[in-house]
Protein backbone atom coordinates (compact mmCIF):
# COMPACT_ATOMS: atom_id res chain seq x y z
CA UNK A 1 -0.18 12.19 -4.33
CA UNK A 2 0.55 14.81 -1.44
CA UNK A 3 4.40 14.33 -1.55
CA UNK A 4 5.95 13.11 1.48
CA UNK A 5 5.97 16.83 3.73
CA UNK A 6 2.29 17.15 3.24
CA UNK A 7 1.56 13.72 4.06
CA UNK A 8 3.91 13.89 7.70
CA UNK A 9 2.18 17.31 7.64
CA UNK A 10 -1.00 15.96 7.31
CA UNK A 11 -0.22 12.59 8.95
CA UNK A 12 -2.33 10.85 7.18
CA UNK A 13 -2.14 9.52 3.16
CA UNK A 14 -2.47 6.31 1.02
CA UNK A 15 -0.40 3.97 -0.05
CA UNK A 16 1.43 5.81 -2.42
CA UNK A 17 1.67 8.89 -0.22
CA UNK A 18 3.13 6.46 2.76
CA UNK A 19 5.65 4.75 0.63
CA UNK A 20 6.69 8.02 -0.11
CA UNK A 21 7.41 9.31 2.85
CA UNK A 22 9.16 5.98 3.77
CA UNK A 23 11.42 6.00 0.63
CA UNK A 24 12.03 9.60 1.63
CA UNK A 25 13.22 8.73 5.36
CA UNK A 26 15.32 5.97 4.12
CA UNK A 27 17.09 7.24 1.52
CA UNK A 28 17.58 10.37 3.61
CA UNK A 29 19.26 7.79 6.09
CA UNK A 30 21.66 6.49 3.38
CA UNK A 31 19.76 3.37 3.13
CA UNK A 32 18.90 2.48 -0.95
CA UNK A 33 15.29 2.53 -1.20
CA UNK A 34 12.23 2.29 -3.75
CA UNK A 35 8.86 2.03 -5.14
CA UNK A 36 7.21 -1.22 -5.92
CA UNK A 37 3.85 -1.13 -7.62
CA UNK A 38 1.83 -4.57 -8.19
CA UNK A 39 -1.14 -6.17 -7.67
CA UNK A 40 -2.70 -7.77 -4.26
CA UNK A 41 -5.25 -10.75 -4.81
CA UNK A 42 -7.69 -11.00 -1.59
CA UNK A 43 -9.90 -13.42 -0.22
CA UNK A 44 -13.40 -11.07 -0.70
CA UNK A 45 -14.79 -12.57 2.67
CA UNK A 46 -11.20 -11.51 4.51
CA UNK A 47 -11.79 -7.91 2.66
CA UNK A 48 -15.06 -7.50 3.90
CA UNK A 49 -14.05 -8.68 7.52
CA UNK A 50 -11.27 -6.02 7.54
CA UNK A 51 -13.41 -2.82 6.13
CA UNK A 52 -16.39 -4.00 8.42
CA UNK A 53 -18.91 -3.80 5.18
CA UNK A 54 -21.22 -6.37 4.41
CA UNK A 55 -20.63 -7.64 0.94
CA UNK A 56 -18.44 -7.65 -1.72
CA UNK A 57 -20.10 -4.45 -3.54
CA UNK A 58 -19.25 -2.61 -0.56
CA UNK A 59 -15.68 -3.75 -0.61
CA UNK A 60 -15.28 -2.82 -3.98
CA UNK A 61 -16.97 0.86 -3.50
CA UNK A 62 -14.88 1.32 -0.42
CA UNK A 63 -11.86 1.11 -2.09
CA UNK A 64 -12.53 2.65 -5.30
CA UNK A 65 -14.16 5.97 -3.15
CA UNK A 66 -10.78 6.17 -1.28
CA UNK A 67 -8.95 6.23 -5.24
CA UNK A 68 -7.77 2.77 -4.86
CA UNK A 69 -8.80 0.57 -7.92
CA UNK A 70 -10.42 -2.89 -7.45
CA UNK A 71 -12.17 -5.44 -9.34
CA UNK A 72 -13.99 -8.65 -7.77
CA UNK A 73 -12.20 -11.80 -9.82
CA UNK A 74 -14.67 -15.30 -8.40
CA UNK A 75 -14.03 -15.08 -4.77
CA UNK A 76 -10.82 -12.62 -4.69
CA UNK A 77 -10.59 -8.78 -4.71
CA UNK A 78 -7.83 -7.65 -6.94
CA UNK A 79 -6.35 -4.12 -5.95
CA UNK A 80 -3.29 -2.42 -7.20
CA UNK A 81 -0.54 -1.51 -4.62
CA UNK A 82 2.72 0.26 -3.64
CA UNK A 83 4.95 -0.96 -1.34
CA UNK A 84 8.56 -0.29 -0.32
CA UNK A 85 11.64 -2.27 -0.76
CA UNK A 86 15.30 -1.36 1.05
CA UNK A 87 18.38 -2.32 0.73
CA UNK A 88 20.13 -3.05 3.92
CA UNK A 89 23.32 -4.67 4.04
CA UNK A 90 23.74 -6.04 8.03
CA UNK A 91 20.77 -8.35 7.49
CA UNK A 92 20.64 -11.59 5.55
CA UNK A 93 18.29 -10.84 3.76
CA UNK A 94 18.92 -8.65 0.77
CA UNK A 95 15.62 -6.92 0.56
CA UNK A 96 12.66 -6.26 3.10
CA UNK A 97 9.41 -4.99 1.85
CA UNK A 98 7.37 -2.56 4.31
């Protein structure tokens, strides 16, 4: 991970690096804020679509060159994740994930 300076520095980082920066910003902003790490499951034929590769192999290579790790499961991609959640009080919902 680049840390959240480099990656504004840098403007550019995965998803660990942009959650980062986002938990940074919020919590700078008084607003509770943190790290959720799961798993996404993924049509393969809506992962290839959205990388622009042609097969499944490809989809899987793409996102294990960029350090993101994947695993074909039948018709699915299955890729670990981080994503943000934040507490904010004015809304009715409790939590938002970003």
């Amino acid at each position: 991970m680049k840390g959240a300076e480099w990656t504004l520095h840098e403007r550019a980082g995965n998803d660990f690096d942009q959650a980062n920066v986002l938990v940074e910003l919020l919590r700078a902003s008084g607003i509770p804020a943190y790290f959720v790490y799961g798993t996404v499951e993924m049509p393969v034929e809506r992962a290839r679509a959205w990388l622009d590769v042609k097969d499944a192999n490809e989809v899987i290579e793409a996102f294990q060159r960029n350090g993101i790790p994947a695993r074909l499961e039948g018709d699915n991609i299955i890729f670990e994740h981080v994503w943000v959640e934040a507490y904010i009080p004015f809304v009715e919902r409790e939590f938002f994930r970003f």
